[in-house]
PDB file of N, CA and C in Angstrom:
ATOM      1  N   UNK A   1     -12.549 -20.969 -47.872  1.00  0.00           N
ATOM      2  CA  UNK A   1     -11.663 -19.880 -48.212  1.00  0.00           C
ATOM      3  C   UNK A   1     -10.700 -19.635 -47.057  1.00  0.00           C
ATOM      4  N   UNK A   2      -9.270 -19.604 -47.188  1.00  0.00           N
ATOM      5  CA  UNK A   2      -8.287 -19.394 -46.430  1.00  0.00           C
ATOM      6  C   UNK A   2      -8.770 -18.092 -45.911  1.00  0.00           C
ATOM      7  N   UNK A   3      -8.431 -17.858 -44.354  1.00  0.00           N
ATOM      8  CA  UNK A   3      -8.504 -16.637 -43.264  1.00  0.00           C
ATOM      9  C   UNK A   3      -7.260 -15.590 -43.636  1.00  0.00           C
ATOM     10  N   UNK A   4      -7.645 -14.862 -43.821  1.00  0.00           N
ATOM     11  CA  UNK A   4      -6.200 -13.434 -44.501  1.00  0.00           C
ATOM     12  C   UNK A   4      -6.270 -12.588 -43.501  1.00  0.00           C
ATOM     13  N   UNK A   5      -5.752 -13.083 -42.298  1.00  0.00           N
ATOM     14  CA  UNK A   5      -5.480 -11.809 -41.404  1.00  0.00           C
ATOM     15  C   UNK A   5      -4.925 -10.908 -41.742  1.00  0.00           C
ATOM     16  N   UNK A   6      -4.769  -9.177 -40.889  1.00  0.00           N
ATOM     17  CA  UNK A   6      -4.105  -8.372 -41.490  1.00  0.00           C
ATOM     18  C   UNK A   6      -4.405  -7.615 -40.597  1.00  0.00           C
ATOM     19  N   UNK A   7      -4.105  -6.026 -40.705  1.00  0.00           N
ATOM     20  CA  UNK A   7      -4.331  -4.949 -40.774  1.00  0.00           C
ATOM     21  C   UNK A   7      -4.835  -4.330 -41.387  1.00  0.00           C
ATOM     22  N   UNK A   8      -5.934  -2.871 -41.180  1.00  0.00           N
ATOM     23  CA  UNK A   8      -6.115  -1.757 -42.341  1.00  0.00           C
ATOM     24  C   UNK A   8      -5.092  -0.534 -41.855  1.00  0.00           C
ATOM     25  N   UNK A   9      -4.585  -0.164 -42.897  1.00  0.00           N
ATOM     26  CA  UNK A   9      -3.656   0.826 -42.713  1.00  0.00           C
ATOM     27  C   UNK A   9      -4.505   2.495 -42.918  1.00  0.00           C
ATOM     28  N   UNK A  10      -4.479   3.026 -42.286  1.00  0.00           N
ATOM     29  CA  UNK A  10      -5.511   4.285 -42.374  1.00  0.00           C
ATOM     30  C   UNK A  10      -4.598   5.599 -42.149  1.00  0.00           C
ATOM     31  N   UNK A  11      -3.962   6.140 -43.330  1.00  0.00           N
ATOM     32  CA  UNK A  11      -3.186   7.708 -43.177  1.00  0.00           C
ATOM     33  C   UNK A  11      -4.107   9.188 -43.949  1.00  0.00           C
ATOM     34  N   UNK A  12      -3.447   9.731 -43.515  1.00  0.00           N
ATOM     35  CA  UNK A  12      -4.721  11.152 -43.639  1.00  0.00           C
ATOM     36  C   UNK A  12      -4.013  12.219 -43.217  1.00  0.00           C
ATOM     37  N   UNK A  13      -4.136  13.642 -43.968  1.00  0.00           N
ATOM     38  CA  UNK A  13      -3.751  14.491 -43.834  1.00  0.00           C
ATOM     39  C   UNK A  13      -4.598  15.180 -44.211  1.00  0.00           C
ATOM     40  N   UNK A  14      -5.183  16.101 -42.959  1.00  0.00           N
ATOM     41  CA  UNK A  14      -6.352  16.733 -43.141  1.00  0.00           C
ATOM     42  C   UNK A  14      -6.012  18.150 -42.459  1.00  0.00           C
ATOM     43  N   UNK A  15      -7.197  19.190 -42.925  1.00  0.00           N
ATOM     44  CA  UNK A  15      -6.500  20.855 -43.107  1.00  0.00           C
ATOM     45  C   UNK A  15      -6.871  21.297 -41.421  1.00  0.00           C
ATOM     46  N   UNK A  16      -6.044  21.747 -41.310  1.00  0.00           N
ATOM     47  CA  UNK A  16      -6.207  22.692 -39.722  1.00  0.00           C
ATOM     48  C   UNK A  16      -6.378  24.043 -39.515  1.00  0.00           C
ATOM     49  N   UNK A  17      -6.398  24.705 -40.913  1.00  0.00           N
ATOM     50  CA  UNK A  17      -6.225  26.180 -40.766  1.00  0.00           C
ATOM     51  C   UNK A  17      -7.797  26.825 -39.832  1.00  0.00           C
ATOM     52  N   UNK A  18      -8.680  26.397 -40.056  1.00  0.00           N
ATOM     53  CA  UNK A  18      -9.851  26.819 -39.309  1.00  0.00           C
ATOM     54  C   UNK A  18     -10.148  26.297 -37.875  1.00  0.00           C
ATOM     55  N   UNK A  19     -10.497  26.806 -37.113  1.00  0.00           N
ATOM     56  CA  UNK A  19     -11.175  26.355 -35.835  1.00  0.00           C
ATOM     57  C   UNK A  19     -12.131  24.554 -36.396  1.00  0.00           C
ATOM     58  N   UNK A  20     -12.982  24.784 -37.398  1.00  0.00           N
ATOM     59  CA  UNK A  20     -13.640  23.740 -37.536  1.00  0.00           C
ATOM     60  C   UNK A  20     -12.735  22.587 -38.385  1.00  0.00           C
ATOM     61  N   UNK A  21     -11.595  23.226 -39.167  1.00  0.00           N
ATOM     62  CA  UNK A  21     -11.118  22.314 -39.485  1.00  0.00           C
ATOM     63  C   UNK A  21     -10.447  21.467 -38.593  1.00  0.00           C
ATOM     64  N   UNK A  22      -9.631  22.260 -37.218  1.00  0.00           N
ATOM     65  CA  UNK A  22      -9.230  21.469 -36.250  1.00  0.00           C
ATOM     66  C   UNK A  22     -10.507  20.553 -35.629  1.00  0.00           C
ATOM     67  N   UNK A  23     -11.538  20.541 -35.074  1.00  0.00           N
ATOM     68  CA  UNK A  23     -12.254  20.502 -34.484  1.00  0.00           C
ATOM     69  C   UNK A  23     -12.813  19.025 -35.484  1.00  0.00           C
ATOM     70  N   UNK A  24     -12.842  19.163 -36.549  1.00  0.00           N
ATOM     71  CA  UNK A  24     -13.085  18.032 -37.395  1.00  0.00           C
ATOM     72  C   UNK A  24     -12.110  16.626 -37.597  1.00  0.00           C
ATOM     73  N   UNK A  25     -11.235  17.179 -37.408  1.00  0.00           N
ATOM     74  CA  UNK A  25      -9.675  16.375 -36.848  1.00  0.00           C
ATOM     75  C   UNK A  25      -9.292  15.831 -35.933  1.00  0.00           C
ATOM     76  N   UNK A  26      -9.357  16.434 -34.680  1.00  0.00           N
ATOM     77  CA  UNK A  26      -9.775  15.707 -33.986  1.00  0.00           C
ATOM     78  C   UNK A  26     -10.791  14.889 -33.084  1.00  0.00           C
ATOM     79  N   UNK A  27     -12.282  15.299 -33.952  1.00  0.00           N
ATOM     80  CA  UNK A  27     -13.649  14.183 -34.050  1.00  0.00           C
ATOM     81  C   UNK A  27     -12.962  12.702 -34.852  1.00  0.00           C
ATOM     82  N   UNK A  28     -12.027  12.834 -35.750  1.00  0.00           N
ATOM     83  CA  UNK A  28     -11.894  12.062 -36.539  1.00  0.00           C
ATOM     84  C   UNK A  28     -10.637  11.385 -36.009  1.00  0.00           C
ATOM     85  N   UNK A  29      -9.323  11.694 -35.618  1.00  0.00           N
ATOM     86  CA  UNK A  29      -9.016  11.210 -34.836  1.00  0.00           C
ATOM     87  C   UNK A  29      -9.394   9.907 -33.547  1.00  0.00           C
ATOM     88  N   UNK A  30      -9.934  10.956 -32.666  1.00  0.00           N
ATOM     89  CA  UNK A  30     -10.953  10.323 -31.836  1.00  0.00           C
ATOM     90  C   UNK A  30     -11.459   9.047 -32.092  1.00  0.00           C
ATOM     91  N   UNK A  31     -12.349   9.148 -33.075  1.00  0.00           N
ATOM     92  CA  UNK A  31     -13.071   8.177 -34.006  1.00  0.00           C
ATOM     93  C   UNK A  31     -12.278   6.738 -34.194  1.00  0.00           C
ATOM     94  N   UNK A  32     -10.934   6.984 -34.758  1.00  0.00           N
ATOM     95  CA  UNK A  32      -9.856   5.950 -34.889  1.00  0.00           C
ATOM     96  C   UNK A  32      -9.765   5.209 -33.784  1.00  0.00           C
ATOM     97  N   UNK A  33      -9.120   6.234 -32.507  1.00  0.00           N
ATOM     98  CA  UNK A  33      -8.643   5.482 -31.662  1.00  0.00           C
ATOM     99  C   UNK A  33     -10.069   4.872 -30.236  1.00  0.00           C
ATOM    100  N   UNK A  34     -11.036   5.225 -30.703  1.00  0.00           N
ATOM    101  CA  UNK A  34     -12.264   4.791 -29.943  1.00  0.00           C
ATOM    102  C   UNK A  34     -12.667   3.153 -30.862  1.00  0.00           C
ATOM    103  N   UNK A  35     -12.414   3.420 -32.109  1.00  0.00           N
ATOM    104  CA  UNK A  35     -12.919   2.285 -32.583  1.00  0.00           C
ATOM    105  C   UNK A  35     -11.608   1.115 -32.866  1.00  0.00           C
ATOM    106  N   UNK A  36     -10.501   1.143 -32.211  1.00  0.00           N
ATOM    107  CA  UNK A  36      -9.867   0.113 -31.911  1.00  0.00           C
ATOM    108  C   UNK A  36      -8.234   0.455 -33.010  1.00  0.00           C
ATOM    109  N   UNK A  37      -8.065   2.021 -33.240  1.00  0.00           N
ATOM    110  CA  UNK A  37      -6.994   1.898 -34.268  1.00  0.00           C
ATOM    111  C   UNK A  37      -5.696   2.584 -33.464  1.00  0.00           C
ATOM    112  N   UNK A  38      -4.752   2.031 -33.546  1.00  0.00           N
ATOM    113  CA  UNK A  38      -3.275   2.024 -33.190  1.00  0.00           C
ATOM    114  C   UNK A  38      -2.500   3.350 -34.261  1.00  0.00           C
ATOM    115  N   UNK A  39      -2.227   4.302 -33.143  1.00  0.00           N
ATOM    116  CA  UNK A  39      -1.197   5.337 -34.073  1.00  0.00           C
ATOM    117  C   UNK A  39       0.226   4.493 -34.771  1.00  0.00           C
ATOM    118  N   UNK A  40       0.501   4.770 -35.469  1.00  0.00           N
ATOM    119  CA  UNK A  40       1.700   4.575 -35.882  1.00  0.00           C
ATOM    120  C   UNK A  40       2.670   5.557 -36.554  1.00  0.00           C
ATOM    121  N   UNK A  41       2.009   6.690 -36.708  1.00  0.00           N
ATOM    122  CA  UNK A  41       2.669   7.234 -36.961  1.00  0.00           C
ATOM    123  C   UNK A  41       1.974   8.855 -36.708  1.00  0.00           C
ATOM    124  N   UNK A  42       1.717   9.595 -36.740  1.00  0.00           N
ATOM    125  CA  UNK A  42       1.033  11.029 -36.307  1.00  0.00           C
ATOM    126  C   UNK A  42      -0.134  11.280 -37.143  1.00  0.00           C
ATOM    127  N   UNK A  43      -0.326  10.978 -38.448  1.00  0.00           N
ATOM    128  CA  UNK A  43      -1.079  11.107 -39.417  1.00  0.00           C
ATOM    129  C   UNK A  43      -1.723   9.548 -39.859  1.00  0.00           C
ATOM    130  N   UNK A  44      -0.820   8.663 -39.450  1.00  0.00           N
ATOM    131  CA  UNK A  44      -0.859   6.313 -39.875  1.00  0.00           C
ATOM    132  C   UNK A  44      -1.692   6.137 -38.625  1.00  0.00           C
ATOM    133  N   UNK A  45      -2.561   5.110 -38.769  1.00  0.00           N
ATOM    134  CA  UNK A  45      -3.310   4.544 -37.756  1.00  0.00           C
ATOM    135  C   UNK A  45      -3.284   2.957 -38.425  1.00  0.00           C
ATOM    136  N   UNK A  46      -3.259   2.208 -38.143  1.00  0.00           N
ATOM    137  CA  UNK A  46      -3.833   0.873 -38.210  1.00  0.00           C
ATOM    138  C   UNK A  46      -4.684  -0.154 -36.875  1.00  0.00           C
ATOM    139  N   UNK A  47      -5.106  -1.123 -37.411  1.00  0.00           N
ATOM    140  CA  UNK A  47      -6.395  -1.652 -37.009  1.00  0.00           C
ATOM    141  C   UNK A  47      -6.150  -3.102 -37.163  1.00  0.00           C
ATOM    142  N   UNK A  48      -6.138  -3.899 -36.519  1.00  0.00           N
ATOM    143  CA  UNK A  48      -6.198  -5.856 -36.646  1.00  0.00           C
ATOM    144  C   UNK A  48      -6.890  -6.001 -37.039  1.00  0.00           C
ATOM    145  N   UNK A  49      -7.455  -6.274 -37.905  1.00  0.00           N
ATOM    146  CA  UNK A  49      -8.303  -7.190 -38.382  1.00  0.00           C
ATOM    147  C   UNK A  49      -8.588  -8.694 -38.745  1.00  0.00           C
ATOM    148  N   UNK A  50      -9.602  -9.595 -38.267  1.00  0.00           N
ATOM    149  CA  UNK A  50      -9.548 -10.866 -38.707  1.00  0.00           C
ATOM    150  C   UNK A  50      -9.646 -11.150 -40.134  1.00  0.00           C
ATOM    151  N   UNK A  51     -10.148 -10.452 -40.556  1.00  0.00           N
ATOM    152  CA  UNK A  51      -9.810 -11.334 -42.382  1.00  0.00           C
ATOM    153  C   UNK A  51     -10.150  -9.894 -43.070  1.00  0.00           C
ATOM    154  N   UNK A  52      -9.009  -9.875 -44.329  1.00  0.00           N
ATOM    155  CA  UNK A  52      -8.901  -8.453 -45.350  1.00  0.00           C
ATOM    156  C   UNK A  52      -9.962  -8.848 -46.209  1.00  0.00           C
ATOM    157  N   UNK A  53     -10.591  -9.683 -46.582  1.00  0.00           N
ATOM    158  CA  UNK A  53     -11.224  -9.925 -47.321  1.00  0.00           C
ATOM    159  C   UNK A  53     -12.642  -9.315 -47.120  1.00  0.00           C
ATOM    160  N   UNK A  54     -12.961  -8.751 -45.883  1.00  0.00           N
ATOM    161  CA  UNK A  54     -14.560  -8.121 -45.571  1.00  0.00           C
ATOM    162  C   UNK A  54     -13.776  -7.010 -45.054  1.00  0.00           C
ATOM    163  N   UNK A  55     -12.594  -6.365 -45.614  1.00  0.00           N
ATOM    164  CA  UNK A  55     -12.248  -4.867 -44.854  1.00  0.00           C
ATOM    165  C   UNK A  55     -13.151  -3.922 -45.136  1.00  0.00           C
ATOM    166  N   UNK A  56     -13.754  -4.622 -46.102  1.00  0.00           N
ATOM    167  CA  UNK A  56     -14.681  -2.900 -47.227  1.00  0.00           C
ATOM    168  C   UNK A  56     -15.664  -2.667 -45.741  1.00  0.00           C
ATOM    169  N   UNK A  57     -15.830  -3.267 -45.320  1.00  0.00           N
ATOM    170  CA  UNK A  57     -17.269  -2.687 -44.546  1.00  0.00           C
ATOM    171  C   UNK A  57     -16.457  -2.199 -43.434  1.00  0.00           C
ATOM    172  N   UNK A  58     -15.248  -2.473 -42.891  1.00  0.00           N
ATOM    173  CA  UNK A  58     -14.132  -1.453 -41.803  1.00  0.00           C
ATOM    174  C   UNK A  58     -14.025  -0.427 -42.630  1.00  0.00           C
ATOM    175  N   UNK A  59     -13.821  -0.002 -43.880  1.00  0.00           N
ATOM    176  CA  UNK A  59     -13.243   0.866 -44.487  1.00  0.00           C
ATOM    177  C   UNK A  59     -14.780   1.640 -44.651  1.00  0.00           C
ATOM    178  N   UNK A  60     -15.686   1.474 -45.223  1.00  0.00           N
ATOM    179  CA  UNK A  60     -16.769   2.040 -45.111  1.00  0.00           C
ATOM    180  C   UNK A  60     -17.723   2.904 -44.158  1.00  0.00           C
ATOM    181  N   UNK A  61     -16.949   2.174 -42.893  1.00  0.00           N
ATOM    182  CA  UNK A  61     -17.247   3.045 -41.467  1.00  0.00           C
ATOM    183  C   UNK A  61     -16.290   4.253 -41.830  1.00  0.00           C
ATOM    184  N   UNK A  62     -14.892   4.404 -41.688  1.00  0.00           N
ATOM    185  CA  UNK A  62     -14.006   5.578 -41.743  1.00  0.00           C
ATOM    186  C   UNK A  62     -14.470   6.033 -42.567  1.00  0.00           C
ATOM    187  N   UNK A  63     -14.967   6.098 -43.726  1.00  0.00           N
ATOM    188  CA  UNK A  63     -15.575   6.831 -44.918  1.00  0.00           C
ATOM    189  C   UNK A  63     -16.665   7.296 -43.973  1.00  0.00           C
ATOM    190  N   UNK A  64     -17.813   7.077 -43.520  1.00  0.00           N
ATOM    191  CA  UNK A  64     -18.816   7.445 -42.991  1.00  0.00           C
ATOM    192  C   UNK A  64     -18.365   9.036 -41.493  1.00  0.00           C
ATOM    193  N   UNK A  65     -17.311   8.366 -41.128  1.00  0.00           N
ATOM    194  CA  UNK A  65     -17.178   9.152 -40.026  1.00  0.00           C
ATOM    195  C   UNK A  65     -15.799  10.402 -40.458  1.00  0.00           C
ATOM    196  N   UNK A  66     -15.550   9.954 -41.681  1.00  0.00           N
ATOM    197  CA  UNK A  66     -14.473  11.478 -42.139  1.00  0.00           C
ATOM    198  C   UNK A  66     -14.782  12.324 -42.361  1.00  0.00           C
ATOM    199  N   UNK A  67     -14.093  13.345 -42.298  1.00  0.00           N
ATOM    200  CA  UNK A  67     -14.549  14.712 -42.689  1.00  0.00           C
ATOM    201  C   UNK A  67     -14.454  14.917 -43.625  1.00  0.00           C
ATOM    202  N   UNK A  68     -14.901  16.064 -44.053  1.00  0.00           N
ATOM    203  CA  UNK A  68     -15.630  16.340 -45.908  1.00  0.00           C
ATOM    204  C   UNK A  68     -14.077  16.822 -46.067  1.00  0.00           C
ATOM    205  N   UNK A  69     -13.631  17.650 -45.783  1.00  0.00           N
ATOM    206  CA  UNK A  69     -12.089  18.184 -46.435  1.00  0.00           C
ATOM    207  C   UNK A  69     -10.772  17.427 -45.735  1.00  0.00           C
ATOM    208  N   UNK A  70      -9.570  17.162 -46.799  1.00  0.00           N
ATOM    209  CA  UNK A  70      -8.654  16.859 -46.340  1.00  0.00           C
ATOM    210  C   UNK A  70      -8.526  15.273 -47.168  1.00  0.00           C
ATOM    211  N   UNK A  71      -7.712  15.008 -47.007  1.00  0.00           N
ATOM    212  CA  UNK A  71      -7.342  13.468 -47.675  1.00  0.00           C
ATOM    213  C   UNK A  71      -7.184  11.927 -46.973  1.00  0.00           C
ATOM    214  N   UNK A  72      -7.497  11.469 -47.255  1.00  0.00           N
ATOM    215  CA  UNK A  72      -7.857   9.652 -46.345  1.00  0.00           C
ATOM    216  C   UNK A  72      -7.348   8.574 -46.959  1.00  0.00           C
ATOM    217  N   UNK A  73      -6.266   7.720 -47.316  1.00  0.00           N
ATOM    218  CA  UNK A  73      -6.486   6.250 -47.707  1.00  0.00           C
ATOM    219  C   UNK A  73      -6.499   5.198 -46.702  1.00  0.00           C
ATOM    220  N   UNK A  74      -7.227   4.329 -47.109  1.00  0.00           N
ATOM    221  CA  UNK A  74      -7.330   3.018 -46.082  1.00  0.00           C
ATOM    222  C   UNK A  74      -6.946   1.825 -47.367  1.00  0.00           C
ATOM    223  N   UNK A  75      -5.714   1.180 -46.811  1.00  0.00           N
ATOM    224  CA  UNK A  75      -4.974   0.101 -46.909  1.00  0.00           C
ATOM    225  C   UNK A  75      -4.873  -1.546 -46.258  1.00  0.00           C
ATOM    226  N   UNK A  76      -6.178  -2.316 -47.086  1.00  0.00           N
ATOM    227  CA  UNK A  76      -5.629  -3.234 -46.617  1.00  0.00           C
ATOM    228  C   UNK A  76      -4.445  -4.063 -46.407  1.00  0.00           C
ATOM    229  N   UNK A  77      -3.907  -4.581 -45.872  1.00  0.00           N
ATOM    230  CA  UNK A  77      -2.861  -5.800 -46.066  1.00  0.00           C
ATOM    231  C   UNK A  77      -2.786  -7.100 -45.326  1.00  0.00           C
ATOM    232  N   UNK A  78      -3.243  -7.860 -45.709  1.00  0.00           N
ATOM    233  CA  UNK A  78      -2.046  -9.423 -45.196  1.00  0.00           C
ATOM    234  C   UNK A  78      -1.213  -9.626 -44.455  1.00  0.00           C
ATOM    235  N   UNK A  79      -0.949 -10.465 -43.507  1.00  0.00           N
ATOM    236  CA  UNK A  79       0.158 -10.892 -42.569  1.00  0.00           C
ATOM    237  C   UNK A  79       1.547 -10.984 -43.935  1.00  0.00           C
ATOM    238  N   UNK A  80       1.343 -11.148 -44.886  1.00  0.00           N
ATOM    239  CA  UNK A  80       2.559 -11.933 -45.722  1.00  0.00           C
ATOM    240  C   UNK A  80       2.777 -10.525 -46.397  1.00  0.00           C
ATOM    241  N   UNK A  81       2.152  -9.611 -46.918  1.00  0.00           N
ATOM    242  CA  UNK A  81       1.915  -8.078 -47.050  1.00  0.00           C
ATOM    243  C   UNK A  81       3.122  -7.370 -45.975  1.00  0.00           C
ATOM    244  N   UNK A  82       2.473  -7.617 -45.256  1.00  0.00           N
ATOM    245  CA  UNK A  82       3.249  -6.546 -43.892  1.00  0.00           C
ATOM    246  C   UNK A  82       4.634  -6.827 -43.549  1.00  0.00           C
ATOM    247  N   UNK A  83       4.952  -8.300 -44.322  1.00  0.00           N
ATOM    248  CA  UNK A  83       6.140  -8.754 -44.060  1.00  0.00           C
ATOM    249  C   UNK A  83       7.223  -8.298 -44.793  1.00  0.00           C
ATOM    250  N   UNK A  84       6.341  -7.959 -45.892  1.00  0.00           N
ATOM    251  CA  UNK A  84       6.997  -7.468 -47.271  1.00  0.00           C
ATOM    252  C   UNK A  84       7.476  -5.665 -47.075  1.00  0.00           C
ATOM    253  N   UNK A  85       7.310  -4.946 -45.720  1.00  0.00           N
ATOM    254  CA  UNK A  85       7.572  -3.680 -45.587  1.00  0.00           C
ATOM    255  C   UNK A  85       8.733  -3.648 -45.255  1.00  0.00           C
ATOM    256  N   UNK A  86       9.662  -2.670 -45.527  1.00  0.00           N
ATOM    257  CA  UNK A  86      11.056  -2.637 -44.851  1.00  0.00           C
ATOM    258  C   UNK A  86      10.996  -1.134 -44.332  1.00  0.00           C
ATOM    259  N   UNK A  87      11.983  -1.385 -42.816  1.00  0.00           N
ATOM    260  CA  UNK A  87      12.212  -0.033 -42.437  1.00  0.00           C
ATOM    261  C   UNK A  87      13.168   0.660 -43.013  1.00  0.00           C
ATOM    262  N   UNK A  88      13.151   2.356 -43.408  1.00  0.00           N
ATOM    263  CA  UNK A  88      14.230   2.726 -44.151  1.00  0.00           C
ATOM    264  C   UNK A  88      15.211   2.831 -42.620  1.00  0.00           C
ATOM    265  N   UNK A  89      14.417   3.513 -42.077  1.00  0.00           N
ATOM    266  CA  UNK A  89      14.805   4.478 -40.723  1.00  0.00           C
ATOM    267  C   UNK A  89      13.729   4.631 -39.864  1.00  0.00           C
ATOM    268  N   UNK A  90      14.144   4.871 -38.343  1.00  0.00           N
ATOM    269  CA  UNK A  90      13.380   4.832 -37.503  1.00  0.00           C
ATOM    270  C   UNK A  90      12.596   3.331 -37.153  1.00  0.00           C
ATOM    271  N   UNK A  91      11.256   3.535 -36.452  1.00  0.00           N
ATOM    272  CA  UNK A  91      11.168   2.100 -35.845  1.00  0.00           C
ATOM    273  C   UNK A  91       9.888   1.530 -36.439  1.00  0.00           C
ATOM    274  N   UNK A  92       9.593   0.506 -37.220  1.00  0.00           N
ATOM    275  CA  UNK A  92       8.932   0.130 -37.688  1.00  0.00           C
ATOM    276  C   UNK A  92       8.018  -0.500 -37.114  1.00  0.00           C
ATOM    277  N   UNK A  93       6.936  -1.665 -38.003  1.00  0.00           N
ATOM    278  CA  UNK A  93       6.309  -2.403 -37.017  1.00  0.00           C
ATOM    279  C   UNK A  93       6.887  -3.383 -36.406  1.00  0.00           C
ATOM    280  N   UNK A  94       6.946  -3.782 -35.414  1.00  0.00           N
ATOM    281  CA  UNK A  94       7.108  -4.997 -34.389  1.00  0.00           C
ATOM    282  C   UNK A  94       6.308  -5.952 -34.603  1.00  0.00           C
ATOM    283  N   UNK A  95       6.814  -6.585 -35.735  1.00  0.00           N
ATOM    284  CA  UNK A  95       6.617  -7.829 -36.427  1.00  0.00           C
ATOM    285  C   UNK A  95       5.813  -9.099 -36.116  1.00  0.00           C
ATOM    286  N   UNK A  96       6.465  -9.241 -34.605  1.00  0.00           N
ATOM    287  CA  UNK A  96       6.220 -10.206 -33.525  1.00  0.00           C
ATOM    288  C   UNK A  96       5.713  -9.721 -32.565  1.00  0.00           C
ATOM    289  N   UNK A  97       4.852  -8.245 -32.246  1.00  0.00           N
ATOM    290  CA  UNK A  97       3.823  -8.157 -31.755  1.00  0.00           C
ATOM    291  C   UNK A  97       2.709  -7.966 -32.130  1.00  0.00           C
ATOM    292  N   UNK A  98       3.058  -7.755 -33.421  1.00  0.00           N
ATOM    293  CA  UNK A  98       1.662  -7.772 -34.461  1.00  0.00           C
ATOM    294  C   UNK A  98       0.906  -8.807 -34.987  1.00  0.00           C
ATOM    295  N   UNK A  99       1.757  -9.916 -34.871  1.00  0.00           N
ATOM    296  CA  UNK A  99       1.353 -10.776 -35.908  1.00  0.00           C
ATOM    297  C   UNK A  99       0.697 -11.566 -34.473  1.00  0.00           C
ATOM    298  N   UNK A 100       1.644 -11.431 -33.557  1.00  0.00           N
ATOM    299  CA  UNK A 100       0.865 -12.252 -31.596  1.00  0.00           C
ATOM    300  C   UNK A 100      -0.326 -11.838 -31.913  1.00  0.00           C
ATOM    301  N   UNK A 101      -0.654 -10.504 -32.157  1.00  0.00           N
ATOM    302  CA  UNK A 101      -1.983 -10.030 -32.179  1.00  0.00           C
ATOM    303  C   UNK A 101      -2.848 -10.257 -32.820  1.00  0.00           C
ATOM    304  N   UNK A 102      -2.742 -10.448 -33.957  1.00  0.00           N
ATOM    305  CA  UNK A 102      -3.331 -11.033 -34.997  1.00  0.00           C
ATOM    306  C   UNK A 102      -4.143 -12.763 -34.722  1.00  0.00           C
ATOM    307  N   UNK A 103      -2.722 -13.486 -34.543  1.00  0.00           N
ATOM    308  CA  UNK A 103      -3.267 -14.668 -34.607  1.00  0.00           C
ATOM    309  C   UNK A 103      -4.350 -15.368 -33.245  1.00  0.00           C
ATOM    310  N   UNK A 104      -4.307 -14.446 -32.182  1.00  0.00           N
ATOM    311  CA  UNK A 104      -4.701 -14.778 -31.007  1.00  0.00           C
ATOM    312  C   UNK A 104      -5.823 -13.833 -30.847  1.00  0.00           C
ATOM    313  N   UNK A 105      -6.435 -12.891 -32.078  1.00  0.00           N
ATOM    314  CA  UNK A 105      -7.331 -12.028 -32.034  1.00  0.00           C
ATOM    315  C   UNK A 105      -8.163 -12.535 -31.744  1.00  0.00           C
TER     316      UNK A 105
END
């Protein structure tokens, strides 16, 4: 079976109005960037991964370590996926440092 490098794309918008809701936010936060995930955007995190094809069990950890309120998707994609994104505005991914990363993971 061909190797499908990629990324998981991980965005979330989760509630802050409480002390614990902050406090849960950034446990979860935390969580991301301890276990190897790249901000991209304030709420976007992504993650290298060697092959999309066993993401479920990356994605299954963030499920394990989220918090009960607030909203989560995790997005796999493909090197050929990611290629397929266009920037409208502002600065996108760096194509050619991602993919360095990827293949030399």
């Amino acid at each position: 079976m061909r190797d499908r490098k990629g990324i998981i794309l991980i965005a979330f918008d989760l509630p802050t109005e409480t002390s614990e809701n902050r406090s849960d936010y950034r446990k979860f936060r935390s969580y991301l960037i301890k276990n190897g995930y790249i901000m991209f955007q304030e709420s976007i995190y992504y993650k290298i991964i060697k092959n999309t094809l066993n993401s479920s069990k990356e994605i299954r950890e963030v499920s394990v370590n989220s918090p009960r309120d607030g909203n989560i998707i995790a997005l796999p994609l493909t090197i050929n996926e990611l290629y397929k994104i266009r920037t409208i505005k502002g600065k996108g991914f760096d194509m050619e440092e991602l993919t360095e990363d990827v293949f030399f993971y």
